[in-house]
N, C-alpha and C. Protein backbone atom coordinates (compact mmCIF):
# COMPACT_ATOMS: atom_id res chain seq x y z
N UNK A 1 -46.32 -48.07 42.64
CA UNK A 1 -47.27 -49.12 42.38
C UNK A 1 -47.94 -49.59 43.66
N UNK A 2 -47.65 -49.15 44.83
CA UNK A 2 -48.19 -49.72 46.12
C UNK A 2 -49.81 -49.03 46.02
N UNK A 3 -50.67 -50.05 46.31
CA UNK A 3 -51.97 -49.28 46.77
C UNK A 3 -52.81 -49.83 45.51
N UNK A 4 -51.72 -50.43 44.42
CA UNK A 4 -52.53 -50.83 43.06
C UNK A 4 -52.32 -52.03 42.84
N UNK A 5 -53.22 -52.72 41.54
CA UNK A 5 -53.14 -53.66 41.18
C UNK A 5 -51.73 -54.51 40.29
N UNK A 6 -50.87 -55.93 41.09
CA UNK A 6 -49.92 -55.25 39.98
C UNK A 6 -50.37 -56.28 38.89
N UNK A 7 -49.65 -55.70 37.62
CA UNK A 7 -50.64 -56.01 35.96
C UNK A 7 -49.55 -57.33 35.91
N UNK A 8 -50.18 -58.07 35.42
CA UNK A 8 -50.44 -59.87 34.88
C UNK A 8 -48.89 -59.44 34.52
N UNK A 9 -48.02 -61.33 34.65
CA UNK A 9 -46.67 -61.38 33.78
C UNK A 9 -45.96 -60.89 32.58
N UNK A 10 -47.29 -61.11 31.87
CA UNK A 10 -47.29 -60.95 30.33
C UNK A 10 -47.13 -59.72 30.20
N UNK A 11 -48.20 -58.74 30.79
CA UNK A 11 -47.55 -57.29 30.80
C UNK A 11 -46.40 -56.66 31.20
N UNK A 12 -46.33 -57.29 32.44
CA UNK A 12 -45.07 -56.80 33.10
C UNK A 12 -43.86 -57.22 32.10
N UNK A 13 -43.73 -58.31 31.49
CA UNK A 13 -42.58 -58.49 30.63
C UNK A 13 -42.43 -57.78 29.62
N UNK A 14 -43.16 -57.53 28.54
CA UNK A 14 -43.80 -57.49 27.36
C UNK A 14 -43.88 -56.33 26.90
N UNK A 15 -44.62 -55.71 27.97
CA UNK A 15 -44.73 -53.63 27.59
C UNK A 15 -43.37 -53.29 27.54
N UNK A 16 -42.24 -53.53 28.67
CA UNK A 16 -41.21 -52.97 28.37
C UNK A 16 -40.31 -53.20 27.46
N UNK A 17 -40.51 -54.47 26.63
CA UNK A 17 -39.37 -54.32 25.72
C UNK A 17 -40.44 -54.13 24.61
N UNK A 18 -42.11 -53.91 24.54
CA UNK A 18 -42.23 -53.10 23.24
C UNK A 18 -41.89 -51.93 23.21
N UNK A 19 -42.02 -50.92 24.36
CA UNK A 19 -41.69 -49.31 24.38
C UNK A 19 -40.05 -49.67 24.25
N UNK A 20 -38.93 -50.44 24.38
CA UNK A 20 -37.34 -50.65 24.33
C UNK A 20 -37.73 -50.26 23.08
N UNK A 21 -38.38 -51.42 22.21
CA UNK A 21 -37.91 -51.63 20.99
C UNK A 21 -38.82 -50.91 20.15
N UNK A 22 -39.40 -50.03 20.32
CA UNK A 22 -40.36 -49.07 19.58
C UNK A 22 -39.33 -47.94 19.71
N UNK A 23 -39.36 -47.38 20.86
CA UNK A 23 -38.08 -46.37 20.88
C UNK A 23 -37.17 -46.52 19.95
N UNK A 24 -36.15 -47.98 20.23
CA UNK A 24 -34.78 -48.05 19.22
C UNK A 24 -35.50 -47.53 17.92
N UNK A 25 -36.46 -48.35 17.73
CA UNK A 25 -36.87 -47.93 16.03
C UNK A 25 -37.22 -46.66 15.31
N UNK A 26 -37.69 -46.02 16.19
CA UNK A 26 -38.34 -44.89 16.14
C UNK A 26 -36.73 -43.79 15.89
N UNK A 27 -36.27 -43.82 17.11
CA UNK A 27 -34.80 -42.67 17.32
C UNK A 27 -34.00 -43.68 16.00
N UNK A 28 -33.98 -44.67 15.65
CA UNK A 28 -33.07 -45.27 14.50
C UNK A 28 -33.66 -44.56 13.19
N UNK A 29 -34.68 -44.54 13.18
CA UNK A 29 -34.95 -44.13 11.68
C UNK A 29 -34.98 -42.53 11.76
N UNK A 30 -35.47 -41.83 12.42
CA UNK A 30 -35.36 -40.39 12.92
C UNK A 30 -33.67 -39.91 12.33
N UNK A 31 -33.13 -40.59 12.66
CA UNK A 31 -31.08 -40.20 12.62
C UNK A 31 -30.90 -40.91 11.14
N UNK A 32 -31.26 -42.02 11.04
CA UNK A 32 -31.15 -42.32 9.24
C UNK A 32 -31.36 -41.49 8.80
N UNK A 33 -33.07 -41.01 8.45
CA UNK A 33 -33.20 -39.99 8.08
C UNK A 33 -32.38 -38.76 7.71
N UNK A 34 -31.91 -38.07 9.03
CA UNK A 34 -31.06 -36.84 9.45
C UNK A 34 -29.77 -37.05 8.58
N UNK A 35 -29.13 -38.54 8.71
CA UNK A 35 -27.47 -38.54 8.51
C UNK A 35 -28.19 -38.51 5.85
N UNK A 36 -29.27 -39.36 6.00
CA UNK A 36 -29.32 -39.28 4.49
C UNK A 36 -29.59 -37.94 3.97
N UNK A 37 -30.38 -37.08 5.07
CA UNK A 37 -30.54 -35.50 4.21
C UNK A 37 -29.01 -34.40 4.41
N UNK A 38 -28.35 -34.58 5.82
CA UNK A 38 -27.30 -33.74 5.91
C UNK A 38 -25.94 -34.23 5.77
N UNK A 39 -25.85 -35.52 5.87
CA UNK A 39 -24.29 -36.00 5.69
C UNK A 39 -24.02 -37.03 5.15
N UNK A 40 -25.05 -37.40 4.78
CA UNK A 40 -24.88 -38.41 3.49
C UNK A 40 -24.45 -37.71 1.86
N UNK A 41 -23.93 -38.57 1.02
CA UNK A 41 -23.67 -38.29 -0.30
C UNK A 41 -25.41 -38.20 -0.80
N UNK A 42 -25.35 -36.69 -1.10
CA UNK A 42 -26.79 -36.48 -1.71
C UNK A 42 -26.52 -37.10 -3.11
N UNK A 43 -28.15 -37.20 -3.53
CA UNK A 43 -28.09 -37.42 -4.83
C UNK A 43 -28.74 -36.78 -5.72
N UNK A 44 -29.10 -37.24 -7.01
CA UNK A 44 -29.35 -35.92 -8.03
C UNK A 44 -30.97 -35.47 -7.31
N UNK A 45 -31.55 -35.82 -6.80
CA UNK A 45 -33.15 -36.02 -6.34
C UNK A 45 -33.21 -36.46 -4.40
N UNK A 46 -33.66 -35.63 -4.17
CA UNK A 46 -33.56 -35.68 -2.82
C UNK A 46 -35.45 -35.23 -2.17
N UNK A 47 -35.66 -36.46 -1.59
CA UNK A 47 -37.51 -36.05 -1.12
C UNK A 47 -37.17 -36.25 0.74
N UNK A 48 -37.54 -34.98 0.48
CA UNK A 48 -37.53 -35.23 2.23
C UNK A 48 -38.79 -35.50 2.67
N UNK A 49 -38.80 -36.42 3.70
CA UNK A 49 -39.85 -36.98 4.25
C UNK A 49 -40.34 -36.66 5.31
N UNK A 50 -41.38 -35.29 5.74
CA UNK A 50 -41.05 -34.36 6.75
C UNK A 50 -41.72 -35.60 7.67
N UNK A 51 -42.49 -36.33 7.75
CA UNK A 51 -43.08 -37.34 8.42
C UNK A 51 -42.09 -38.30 9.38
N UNK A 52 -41.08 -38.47 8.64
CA UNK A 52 -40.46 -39.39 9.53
C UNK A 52 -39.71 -38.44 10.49
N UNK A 53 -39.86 -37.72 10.41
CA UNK A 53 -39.05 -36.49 12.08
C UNK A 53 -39.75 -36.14 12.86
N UNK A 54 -41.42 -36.73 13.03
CA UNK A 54 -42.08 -36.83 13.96
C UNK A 54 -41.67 -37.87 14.95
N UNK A 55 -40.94 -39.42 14.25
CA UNK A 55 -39.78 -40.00 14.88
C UNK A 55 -38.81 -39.59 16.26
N UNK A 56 -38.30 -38.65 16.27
CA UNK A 56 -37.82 -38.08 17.08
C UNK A 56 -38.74 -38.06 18.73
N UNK A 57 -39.99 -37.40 18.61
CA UNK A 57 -41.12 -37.37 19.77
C UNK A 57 -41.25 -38.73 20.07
N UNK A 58 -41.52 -38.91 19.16
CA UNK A 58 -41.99 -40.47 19.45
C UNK A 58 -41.07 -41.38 20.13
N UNK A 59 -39.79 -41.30 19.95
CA UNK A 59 -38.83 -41.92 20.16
C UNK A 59 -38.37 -41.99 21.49
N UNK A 60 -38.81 -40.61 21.58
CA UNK A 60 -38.01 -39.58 23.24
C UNK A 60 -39.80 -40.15 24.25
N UNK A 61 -40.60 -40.19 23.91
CA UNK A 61 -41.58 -41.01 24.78
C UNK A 61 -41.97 -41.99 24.89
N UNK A 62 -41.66 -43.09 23.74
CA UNK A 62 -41.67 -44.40 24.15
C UNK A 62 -39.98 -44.89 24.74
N UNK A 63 -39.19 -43.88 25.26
CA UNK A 63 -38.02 -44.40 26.05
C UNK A 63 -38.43 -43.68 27.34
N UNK A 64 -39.15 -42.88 27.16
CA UNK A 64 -39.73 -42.51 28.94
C UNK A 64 -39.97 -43.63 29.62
N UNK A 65 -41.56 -43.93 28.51
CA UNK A 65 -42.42 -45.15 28.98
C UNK A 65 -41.47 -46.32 29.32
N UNK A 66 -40.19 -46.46 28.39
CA UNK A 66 -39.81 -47.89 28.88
C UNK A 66 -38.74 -47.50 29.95
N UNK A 67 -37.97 -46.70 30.20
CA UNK A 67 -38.03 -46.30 31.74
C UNK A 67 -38.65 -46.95 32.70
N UNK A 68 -39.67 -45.96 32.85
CA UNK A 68 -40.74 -46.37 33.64
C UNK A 68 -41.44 -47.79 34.07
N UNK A 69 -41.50 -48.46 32.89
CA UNK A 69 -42.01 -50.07 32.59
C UNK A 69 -40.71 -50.51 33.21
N UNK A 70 -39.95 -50.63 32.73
CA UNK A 70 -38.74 -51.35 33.74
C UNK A 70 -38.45 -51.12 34.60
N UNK A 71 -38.36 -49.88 35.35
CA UNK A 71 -38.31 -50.02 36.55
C UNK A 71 -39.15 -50.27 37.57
N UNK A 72 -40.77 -50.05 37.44
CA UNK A 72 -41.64 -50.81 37.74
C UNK A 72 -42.26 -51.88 38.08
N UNK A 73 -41.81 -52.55 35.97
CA UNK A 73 -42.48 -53.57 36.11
C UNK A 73 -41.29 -54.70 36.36
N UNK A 74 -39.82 -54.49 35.82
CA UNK A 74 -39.12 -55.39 36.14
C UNK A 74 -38.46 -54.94 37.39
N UNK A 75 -37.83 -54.05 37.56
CA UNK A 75 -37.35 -53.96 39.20
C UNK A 75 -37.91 -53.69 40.02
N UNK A 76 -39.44 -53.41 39.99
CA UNK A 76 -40.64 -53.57 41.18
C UNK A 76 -40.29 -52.60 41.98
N UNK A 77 -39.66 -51.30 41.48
CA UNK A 77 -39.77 -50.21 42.60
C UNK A 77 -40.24 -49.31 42.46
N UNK A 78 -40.93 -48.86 43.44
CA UNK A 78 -41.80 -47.21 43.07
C UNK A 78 -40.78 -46.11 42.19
N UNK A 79 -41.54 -45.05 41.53
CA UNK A 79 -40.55 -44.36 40.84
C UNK A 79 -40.05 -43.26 42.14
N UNK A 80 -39.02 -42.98 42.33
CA UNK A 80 -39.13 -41.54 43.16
C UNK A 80 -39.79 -40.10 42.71
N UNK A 81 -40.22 -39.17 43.81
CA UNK A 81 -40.34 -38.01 43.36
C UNK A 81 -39.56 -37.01 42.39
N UNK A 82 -38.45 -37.32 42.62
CA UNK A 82 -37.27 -36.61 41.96
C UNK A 82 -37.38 -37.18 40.20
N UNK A 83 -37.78 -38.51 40.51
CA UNK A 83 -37.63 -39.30 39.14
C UNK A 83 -38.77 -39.11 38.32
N UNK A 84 -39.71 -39.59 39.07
CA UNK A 84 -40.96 -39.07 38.91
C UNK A 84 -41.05 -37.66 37.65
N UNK A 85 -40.76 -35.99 38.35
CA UNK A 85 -40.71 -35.39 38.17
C UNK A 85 -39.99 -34.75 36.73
N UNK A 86 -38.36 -36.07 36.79
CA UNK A 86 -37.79 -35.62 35.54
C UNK A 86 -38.35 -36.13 34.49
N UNK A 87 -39.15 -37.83 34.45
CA UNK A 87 -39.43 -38.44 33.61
C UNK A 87 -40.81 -37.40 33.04
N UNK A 88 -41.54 -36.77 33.81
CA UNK A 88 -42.54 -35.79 33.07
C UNK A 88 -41.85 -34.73 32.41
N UNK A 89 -40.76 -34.00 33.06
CA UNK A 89 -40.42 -32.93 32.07
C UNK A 89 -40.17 -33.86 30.77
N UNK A 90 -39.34 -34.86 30.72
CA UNK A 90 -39.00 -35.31 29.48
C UNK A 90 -40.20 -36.17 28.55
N UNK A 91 -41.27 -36.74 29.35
CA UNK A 91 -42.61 -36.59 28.42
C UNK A 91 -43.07 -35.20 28.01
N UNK A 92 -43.03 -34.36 28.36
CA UNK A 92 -43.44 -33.31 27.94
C UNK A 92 -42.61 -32.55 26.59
N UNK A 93 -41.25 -32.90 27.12
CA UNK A 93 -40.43 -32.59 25.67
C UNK A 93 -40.65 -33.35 24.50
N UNK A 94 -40.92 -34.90 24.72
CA UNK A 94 -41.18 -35.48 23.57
C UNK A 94 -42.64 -35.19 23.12
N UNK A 95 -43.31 -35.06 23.68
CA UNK A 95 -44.96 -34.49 23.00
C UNK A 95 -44.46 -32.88 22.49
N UNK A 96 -43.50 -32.37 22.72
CA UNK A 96 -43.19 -30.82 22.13
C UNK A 96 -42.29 -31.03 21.03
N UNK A 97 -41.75 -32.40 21.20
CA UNK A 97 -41.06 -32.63 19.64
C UNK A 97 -41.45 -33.04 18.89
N UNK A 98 -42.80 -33.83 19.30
CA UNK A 98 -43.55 -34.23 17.95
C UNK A 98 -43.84 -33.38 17.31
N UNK A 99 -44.36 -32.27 18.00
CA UNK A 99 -45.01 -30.88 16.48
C UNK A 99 -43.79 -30.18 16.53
N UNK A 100 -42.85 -30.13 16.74
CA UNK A 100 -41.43 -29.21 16.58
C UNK A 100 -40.48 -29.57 15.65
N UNK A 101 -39.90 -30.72 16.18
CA UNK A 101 -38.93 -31.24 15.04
C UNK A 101 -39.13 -31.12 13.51
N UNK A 102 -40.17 -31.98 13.17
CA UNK A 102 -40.34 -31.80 11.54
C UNK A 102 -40.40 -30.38 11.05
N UNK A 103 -41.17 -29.30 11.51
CA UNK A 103 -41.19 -28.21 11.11
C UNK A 103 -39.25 -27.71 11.14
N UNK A 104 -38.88 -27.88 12.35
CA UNK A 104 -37.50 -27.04 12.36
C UNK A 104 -36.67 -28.00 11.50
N UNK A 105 -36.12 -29.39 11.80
CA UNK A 105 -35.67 -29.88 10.77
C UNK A 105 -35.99 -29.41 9.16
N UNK A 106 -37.20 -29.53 8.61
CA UNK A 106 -37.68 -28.88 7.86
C UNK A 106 -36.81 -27.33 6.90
N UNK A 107 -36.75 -26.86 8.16
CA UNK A 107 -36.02 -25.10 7.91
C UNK A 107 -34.94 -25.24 7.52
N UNK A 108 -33.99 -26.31 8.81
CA UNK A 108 -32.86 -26.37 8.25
C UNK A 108 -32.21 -27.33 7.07
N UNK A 109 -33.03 -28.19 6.78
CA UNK A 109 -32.95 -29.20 5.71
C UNK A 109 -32.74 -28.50 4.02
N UNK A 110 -34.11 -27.39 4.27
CA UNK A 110 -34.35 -26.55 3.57
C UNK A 110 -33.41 -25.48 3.01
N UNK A 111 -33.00 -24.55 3.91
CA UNK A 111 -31.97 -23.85 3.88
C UNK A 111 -30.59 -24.65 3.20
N UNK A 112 -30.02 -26.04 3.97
CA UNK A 112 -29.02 -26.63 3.34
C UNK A 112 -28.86 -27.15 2.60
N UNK A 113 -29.87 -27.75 1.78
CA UNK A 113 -30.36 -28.03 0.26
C UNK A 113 -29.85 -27.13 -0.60
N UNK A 114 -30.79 -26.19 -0.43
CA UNK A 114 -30.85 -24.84 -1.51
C UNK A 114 -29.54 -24.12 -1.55
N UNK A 115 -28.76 -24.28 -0.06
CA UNK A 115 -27.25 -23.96 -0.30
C UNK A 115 -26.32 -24.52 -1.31
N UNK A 116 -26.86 -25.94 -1.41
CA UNK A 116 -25.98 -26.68 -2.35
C UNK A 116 -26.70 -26.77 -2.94
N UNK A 117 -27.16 -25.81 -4.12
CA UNK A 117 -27.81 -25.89 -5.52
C UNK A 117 -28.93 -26.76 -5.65
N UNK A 118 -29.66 -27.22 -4.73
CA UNK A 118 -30.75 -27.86 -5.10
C UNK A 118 -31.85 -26.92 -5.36
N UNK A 119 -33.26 -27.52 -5.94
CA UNK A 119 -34.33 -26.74 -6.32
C UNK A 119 -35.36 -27.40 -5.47
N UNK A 120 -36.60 -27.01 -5.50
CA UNK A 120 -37.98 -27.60 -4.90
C UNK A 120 -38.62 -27.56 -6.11
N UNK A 121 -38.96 -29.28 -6.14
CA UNK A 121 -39.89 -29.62 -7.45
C UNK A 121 -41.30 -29.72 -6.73
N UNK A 122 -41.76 -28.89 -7.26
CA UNK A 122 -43.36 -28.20 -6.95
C UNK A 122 -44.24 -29.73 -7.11
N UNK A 123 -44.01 -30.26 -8.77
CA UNK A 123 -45.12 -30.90 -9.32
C UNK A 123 -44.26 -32.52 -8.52
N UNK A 124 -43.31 -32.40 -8.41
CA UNK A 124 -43.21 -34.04 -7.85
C UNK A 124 -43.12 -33.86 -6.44
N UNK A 125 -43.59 -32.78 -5.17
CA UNK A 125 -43.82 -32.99 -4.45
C UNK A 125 -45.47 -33.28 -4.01
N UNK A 126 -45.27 -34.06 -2.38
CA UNK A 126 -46.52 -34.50 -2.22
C UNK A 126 -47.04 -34.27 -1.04
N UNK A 127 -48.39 -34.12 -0.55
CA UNK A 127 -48.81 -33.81 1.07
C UNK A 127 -50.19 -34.11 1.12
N UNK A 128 -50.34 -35.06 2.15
CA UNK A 128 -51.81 -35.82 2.66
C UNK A 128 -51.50 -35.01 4.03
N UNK A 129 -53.00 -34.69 4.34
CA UNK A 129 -52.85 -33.65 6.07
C UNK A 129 -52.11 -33.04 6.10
N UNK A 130 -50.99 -33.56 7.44
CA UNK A 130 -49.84 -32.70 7.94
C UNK A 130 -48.72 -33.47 7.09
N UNK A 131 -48.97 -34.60 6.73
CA UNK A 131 -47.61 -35.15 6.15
C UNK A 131 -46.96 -34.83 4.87
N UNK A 132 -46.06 -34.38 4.54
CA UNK A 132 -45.21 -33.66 3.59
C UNK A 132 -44.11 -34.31 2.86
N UNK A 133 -44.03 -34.75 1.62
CA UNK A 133 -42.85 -35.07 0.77
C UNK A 133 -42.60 -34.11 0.34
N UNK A 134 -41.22 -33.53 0.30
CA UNK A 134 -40.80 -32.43 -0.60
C UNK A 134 -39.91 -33.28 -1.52
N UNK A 135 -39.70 -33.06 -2.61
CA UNK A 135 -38.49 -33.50 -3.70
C UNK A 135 -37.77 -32.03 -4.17
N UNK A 136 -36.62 -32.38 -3.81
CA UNK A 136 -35.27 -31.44 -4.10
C UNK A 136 -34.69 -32.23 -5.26
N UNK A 137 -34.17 -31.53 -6.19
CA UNK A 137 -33.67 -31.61 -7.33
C UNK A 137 -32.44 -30.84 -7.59
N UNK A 138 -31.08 -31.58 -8.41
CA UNK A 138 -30.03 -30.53 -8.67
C UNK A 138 -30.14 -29.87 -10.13
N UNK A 139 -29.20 -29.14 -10.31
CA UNK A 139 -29.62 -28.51 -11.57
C UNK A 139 -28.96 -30.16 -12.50
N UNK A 140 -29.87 -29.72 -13.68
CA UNK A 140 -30.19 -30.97 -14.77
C UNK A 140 -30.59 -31.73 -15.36
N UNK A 141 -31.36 -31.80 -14.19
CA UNK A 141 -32.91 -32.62 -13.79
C UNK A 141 -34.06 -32.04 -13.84
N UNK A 142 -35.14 -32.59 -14.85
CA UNK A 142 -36.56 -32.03 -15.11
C UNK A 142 -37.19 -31.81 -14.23
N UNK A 143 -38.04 -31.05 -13.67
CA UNK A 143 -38.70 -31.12 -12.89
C UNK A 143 -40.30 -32.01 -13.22
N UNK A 144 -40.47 -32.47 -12.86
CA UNK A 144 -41.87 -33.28 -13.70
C UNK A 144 -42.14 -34.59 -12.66
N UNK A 145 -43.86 -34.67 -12.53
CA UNK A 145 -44.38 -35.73 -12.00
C UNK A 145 -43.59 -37.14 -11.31
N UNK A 146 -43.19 -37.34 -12.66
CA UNK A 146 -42.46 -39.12 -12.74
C UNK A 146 -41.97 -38.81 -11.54
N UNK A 147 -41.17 -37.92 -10.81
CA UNK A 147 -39.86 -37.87 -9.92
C UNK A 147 -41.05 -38.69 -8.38
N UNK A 148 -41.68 -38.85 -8.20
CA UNK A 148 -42.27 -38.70 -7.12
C UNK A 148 -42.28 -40.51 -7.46
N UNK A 149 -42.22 -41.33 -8.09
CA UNK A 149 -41.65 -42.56 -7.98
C UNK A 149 -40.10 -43.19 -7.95
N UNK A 150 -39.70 -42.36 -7.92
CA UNK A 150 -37.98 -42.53 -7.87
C UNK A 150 -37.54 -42.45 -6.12
């Protein structure tokens, strides 16, 4: 930060515990997610929500950023080179997990579903853009529209 302007109180306080607490939220619902599709008690109807495992990226770069913001803005010290350096590889991983995760989660979600007798309900799944509901179904269960409000 030497050589620059440093940014008003309000920022300096403020940014870092929104990137804290954007992170927690972000990596919290990312692992909800994970623990309700793989180790939770499934249930007869299962919609995976490929959207929320973009969570993950997101999660892993707003804890860079708040890194960074705190040590900055609350302990007022330059970052080192060394630090510097790791905190980019690990922005770079979280911008590679945003388009990664959901797809691979995805595969394996997929695969372990269908291991345990679930089906893919065609007509009660849903997709705007990139974002994807799938609904998994066990045997018993109709496949039909309605499911996509449950």
């Amino acid at each position: 930060m030497e050589g620059r302007e440093k940014p008003s109180w309000g920022i300096r306080i403020f940014a870092p515990l929104f990137f804290i607490s954007g992170s927690l939220a972000a990596l919290l619902w990312f692992f909800f997610r994970i623990f309700n599709v793989f180790i939770g008690v499934l249930p007869q109807i299962v919609i995976f929500d490929k959207g929320s495992f973009y969570m993950l990226g997101v999660g892993v770069g707003m804890l860079i950023l708040a890194i960074v913001t705190v040590q900055e803005g609350w302990l007022d010290k330059p970052l080192s080179k060394k630090q510097s350096a790791c905190l980019t590889k690990g922005a770079v991983i979280g911008i590679a997990l945003i388009f990664t995760a959901p797809h691979l989660v995805h595969y394996f979600a997929d695969g372990y579903l269908l291991n345990q007798g679930y089906t893919v309900c065609e007509k009660a799944s849903h997709q705007w853009l990139f974002v994807r509901d799938i609904a998994y179904i066990s045997d018993g269960i109709e496949c039909n529209v309605s499911l996509k409000n449950k």
